[in-house]
PDB file of N, CA and C in Angstrom:
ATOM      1  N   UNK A   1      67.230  24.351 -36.517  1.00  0.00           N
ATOM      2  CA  UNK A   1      66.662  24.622 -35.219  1.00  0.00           C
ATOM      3  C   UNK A   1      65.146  24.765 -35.316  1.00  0.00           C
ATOM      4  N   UNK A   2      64.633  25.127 -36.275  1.00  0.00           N
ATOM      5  CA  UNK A   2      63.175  25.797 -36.147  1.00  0.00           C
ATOM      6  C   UNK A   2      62.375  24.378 -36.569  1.00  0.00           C
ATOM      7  N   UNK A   3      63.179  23.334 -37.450  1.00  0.00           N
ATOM      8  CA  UNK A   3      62.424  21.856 -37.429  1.00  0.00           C
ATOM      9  C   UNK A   3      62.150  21.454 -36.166  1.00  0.00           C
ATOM     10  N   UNK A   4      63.133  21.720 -35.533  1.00  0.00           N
ATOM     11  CA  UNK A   4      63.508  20.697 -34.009  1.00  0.00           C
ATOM     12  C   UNK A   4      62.106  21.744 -32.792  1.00  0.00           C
ATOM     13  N   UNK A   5      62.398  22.958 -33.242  1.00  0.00           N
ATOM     14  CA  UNK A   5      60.953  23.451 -31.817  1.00  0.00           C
ATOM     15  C   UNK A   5      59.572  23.430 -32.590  1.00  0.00           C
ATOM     16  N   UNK A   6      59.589  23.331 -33.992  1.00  0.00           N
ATOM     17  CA  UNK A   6      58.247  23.004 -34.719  1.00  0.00           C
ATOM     18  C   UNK A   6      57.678  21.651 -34.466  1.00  0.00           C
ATOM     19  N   UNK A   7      58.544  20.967 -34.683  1.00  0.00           N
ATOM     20  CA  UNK A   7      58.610  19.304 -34.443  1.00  0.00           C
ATOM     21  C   UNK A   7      57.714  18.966 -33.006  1.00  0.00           C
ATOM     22  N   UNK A   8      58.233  19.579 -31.805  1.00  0.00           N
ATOM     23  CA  UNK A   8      58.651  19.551 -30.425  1.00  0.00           C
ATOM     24  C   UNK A   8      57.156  20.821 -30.300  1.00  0.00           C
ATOM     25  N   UNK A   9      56.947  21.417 -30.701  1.00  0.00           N
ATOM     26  CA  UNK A   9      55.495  22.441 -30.704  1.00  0.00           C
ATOM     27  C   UNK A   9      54.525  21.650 -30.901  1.00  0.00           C
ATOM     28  N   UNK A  10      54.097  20.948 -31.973  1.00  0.00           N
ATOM     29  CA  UNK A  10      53.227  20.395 -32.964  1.00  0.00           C
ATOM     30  C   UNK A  10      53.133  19.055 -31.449  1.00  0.00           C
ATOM     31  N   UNK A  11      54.007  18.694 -31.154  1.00  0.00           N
ATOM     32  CA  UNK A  11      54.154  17.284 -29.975  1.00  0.00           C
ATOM     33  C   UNK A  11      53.368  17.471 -28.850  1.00  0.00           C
ATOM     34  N   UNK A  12      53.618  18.629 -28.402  1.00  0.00           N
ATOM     35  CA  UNK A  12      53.242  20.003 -27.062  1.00  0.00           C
ATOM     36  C   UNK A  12      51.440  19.494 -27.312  1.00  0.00           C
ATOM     37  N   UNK A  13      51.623  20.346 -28.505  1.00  0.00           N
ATOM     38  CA  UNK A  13      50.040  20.378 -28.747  1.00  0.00           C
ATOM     39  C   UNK A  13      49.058  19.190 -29.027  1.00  0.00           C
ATOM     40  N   UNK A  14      49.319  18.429 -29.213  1.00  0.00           N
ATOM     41  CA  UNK A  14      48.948  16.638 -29.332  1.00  0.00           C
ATOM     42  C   UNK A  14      48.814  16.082 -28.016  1.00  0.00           C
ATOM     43  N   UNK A  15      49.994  16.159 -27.300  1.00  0.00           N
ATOM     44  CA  UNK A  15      49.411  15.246 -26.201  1.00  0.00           C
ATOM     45  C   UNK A  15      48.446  15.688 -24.997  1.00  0.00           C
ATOM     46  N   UNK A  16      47.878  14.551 -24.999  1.00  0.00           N
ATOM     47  CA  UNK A  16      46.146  14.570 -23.573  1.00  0.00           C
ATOM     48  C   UNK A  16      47.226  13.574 -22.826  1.00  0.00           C
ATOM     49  N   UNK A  17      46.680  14.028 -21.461  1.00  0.00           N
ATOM     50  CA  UNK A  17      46.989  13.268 -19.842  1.00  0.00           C
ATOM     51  C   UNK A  17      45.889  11.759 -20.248  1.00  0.00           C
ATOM     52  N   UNK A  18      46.449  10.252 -19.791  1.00  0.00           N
ATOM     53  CA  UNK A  18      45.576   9.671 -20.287  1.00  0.00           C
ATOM     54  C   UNK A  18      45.487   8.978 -18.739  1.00  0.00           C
ATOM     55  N   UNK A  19      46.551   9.437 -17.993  1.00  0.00           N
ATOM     56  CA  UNK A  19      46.033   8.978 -16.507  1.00  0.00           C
ATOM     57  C   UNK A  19      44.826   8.909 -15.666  1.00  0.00           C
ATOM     58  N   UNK A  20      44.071   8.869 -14.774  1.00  0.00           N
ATOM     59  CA  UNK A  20      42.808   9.457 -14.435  1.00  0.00           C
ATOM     60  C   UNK A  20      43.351  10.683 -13.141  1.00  0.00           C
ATOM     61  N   UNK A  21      42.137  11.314 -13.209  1.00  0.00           N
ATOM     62  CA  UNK A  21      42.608  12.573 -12.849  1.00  0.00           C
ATOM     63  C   UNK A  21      43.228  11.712 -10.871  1.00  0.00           C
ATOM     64  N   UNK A  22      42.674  11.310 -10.427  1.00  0.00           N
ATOM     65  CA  UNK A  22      43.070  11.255  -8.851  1.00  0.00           C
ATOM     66  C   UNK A  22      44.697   9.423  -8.800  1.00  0.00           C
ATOM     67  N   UNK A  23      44.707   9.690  -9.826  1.00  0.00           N
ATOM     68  CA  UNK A  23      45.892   8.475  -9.768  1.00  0.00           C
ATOM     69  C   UNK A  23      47.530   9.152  -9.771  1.00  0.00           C
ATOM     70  N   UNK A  24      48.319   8.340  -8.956  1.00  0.00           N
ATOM     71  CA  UNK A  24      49.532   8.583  -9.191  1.00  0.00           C
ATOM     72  C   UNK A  24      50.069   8.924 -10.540  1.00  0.00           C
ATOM     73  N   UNK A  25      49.967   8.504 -11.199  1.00  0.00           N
ATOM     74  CA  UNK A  25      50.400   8.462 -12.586  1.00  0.00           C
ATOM     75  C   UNK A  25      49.832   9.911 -12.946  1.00  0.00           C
ATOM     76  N   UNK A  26      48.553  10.636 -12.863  1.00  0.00           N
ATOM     77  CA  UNK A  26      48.074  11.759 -13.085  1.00  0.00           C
ATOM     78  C   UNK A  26      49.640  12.858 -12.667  1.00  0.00           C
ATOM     79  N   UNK A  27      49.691  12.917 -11.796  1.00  0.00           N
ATOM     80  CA  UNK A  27      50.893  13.228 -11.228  1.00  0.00           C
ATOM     81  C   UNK A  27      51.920  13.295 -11.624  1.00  0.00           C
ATOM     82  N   UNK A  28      52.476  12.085 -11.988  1.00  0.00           N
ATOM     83  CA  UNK A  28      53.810  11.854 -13.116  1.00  0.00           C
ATOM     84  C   UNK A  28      53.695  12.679 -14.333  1.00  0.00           C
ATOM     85  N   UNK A  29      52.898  12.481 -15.093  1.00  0.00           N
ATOM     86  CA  UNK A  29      52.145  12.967 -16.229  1.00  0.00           C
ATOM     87  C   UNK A  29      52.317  14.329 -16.481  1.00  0.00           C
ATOM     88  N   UNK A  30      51.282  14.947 -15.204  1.00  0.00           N
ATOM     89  CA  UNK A  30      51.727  16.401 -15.264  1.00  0.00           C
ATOM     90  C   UNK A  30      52.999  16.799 -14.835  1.00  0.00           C
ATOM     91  N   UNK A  31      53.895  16.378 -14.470  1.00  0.00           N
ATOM     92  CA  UNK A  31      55.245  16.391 -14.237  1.00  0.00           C
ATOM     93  C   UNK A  31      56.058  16.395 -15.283  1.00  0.00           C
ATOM     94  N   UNK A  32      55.832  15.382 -16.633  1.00  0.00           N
ATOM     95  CA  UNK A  32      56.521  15.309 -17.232  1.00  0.00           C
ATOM     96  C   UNK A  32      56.354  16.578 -18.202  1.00  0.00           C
ATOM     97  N   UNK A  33      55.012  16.611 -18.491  1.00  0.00           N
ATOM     98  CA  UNK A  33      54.687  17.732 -19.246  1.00  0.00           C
ATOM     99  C   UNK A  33      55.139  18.850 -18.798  1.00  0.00           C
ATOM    100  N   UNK A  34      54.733  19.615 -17.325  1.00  0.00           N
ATOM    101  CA  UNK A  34      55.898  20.694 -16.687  1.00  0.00           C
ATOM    102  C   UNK A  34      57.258  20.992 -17.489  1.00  0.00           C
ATOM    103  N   UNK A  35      58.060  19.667 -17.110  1.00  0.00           N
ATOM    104  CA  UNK A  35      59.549  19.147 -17.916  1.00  0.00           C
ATOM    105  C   UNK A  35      59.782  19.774 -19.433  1.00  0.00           C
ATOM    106  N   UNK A  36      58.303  18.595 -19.920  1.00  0.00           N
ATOM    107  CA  UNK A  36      58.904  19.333 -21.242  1.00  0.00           C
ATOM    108  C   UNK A  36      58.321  20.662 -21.647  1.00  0.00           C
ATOM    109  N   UNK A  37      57.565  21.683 -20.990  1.00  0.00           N
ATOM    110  CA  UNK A  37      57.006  22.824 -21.450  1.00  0.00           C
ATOM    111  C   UNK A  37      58.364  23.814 -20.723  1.00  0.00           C
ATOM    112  N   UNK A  38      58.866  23.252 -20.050  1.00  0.00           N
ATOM    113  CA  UNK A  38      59.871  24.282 -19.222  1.00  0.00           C
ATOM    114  C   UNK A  38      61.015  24.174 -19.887  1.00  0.00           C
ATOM    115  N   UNK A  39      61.536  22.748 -20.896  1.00  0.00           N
ATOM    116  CA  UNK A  39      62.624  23.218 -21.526  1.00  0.00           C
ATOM    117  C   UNK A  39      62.120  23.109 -23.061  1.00  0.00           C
ATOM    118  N   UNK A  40      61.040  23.364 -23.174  1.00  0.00           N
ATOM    119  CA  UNK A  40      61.050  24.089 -25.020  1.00  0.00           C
ATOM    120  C   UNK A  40      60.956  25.473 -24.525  1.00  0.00           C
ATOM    121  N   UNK A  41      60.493  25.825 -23.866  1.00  0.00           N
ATOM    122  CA  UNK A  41      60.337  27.511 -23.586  1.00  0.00           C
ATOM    123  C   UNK A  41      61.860  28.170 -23.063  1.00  0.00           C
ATOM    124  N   UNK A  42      62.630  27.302 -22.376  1.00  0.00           N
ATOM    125  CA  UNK A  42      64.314  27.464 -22.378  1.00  0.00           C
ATOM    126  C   UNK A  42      64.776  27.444 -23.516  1.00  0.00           C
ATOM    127  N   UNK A  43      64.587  26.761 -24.477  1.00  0.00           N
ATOM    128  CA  UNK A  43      64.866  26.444 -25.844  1.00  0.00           C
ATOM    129  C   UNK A  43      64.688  27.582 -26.957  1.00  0.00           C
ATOM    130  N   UNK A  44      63.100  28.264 -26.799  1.00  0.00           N
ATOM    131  CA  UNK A  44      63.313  29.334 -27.277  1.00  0.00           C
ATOM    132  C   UNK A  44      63.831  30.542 -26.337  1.00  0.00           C
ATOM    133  N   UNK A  45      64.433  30.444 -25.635  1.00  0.00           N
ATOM    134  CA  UNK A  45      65.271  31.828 -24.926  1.00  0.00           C
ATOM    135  C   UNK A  45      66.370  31.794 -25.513  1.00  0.00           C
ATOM    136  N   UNK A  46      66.829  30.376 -25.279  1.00  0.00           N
ATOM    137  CA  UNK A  46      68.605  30.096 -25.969  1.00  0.00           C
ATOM    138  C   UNK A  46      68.345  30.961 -27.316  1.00  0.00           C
ATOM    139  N   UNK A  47      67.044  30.398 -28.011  1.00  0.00           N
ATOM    140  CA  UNK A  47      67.455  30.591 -29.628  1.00  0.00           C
ATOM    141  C   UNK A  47      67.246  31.703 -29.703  1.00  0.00           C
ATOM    142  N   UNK A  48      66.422  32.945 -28.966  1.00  0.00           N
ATOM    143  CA  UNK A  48      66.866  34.122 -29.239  1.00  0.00           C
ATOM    144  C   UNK A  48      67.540  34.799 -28.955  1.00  0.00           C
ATOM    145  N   UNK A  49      68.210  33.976 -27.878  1.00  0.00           N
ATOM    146  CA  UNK A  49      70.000  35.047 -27.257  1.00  0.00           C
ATOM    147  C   UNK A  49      70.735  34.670 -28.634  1.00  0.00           C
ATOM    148  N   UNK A  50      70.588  33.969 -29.360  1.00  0.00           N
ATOM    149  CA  UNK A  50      71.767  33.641 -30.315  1.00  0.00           C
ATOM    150  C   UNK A  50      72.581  32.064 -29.822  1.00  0.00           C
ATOM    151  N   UNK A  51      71.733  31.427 -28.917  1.00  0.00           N
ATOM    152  CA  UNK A  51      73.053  30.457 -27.988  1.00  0.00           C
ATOM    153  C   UNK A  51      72.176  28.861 -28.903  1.00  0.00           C
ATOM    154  N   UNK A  52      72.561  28.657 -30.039  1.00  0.00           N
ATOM    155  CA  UNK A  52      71.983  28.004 -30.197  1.00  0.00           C
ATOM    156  C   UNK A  52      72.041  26.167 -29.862  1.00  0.00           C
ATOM    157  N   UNK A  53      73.285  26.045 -29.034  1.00  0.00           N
ATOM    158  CA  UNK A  53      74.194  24.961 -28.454  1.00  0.00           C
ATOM    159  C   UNK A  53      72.806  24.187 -27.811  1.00  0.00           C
ATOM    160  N   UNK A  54      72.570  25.627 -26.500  1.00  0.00           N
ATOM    161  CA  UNK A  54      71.824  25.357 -25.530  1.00  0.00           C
ATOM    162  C   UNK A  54      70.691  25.017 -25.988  1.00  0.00           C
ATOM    163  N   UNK A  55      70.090  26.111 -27.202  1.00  0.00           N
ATOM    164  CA  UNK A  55      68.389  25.982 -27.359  1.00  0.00           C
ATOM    165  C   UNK A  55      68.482  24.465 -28.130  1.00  0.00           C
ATOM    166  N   UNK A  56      69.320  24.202 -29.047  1.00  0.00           N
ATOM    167  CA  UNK A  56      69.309  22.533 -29.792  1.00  0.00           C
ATOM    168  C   UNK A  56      69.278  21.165 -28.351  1.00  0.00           C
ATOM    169  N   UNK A  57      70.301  21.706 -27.370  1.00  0.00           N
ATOM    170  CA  UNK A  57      69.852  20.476 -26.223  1.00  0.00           C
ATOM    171  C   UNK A  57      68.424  20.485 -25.890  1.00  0.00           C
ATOM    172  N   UNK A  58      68.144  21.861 -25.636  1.00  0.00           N
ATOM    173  CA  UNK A  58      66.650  21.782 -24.518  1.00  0.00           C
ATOM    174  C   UNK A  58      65.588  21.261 -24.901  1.00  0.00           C
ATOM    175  N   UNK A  59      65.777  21.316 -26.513  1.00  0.00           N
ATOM    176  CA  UNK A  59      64.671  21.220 -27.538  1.00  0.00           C
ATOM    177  C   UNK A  59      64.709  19.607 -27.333  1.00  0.00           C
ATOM    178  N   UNK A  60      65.735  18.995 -27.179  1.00  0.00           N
ATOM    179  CA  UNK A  60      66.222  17.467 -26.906  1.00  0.00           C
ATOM    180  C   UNK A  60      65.592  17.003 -26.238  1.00  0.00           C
ATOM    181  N   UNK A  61      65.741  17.748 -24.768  1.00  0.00           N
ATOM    182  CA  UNK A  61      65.229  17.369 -23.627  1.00  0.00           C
ATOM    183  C   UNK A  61      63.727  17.649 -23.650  1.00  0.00           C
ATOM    184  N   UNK A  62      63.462  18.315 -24.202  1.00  0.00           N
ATOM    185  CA  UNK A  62      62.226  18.313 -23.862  1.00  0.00           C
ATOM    186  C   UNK A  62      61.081  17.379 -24.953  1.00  0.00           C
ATOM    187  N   UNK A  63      61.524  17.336 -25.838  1.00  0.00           N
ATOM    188  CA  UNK A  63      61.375  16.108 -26.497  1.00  0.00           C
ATOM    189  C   UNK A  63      61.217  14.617 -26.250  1.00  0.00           C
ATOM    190  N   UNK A  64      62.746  14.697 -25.122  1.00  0.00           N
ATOM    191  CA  UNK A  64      62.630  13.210 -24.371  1.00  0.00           C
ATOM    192  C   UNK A  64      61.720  13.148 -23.657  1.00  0.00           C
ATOM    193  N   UNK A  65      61.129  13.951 -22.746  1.00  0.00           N
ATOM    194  CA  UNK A  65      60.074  14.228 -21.737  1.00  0.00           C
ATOM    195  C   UNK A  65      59.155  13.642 -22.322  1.00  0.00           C
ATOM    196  N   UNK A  66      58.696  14.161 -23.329  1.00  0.00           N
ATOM    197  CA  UNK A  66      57.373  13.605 -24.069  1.00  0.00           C
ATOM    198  C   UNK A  66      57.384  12.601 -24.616  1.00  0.00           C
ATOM    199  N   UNK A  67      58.489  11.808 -25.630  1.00  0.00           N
ATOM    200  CA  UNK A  67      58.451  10.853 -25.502  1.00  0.00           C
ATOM    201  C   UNK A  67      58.426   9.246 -24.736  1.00  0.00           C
ATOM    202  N   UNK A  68      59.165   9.571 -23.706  1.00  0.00           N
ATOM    203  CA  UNK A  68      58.765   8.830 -22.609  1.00  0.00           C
ATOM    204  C   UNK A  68      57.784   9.173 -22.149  1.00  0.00           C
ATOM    205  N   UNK A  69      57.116   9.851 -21.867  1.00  0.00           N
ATOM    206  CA  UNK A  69      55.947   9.896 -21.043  1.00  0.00           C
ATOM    207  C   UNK A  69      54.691   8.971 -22.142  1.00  0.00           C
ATOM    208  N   UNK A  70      54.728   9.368 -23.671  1.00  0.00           N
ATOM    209  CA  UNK A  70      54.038   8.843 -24.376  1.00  0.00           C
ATOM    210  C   UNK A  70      54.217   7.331 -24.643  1.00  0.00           C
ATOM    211  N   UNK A  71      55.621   6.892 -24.263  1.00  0.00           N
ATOM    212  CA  UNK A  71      55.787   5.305 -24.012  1.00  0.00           C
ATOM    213  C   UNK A  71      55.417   4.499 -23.527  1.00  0.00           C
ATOM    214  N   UNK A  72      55.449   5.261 -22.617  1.00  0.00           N
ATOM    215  CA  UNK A  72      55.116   4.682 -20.891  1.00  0.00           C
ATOM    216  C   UNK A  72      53.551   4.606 -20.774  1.00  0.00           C
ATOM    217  N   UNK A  73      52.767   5.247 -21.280  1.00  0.00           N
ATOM    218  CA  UNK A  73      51.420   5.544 -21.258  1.00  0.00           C
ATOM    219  C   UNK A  73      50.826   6.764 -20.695  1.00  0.00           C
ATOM    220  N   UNK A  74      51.402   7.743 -20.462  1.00  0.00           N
ATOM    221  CA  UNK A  74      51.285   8.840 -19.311  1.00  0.00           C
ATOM    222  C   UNK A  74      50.107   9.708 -20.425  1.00  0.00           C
ATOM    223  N   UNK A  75      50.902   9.659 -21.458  1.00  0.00           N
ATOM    224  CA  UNK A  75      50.182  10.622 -22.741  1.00  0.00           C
ATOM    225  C   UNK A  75      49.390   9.940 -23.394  1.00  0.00           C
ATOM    226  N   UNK A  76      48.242  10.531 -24.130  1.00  0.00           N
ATOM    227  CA  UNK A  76      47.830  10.211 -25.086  1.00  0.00           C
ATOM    228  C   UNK A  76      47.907  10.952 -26.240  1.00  0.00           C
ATOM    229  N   UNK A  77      48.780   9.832 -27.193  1.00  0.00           N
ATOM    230  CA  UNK A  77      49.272  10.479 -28.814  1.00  0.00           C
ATOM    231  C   UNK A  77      48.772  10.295 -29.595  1.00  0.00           C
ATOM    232  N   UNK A  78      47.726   9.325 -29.427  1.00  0.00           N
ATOM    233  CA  UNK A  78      46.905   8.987 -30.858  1.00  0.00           C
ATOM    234  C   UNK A  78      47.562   7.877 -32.047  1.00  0.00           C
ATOM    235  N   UNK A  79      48.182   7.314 -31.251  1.00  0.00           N
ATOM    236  CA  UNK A  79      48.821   6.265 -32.379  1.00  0.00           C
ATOM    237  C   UNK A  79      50.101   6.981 -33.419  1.00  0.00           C
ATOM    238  N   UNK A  80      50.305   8.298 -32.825  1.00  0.00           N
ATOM    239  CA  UNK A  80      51.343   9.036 -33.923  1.00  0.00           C
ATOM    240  C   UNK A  80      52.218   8.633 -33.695  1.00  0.00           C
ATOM    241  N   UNK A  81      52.861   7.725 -34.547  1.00  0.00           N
ATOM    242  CA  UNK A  81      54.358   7.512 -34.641  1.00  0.00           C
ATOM    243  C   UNK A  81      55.686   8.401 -35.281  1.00  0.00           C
ATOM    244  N   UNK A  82      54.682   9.543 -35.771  1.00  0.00           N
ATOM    245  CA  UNK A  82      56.042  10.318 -36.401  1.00  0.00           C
ATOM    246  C   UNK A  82      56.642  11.192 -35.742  1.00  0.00           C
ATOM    247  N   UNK A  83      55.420  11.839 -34.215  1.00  0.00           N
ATOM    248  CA  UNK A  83      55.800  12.867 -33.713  1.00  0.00           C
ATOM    249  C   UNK A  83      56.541  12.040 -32.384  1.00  0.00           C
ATOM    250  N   UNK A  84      56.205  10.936 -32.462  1.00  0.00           N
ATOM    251  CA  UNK A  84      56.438  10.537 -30.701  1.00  0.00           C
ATOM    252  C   UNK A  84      57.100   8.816 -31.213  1.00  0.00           C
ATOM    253  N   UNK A  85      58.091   8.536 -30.225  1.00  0.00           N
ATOM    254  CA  UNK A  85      58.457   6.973 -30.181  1.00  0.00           C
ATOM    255  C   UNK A  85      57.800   5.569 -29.628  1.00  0.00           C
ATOM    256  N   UNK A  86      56.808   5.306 -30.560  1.00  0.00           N
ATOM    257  CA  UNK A  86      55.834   4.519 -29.534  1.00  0.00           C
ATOM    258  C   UNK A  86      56.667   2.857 -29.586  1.00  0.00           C
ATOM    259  N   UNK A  87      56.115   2.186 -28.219  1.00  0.00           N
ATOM    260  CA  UNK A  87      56.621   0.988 -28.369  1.00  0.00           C
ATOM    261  C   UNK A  87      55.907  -0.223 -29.766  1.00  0.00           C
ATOM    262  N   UNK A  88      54.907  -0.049 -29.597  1.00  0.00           N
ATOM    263  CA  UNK A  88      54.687  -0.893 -31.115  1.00  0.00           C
ATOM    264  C   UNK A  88      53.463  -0.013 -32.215  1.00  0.00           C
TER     265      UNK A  88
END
């Protein structure tokens, strides 16, 4: 568990909005990020109730958040391919 919100922390902290600030996409962007800051922080609640079912999904989900968003172009990752799934 503590790979998976270290992993998913270290991700948090890497990505920049690469949208411009008055574009739709700005929007999306901060949306997705919302997403994934709202379920790693669910993630660590699970893991300190003991529920670790829940905190291993959220950590998932919120993972996916960022990776798509970094696919898509929403994020900027810096070319990191280890923390994030880039298309090439």
């Amino acid at each position: 568990m503590e790979k998976y919100l270290d992993t998913t922390k270290r991700a948090l902290a890497k990505i920049k909005i690469a949208a411009p600030e008055r574009s739709y996409n700005r929007r999306l962007a901060e949306n997705f990020l919302q997403m994934a800051n709202t379920y790693y922080n669910d993630a660590l609640h699970f893991k300190e109730q003991g529920d670790f079912v829940n905190a291993f999904a959220c950590v998932n989900y919120a993972h996916g958040w960022i990776d798509c968003g970094a696919r898509i172009g929403l994020f900027d990752v810096g070319q990191d391919d280890q923390l994030f799934t880039l298309f090439e």
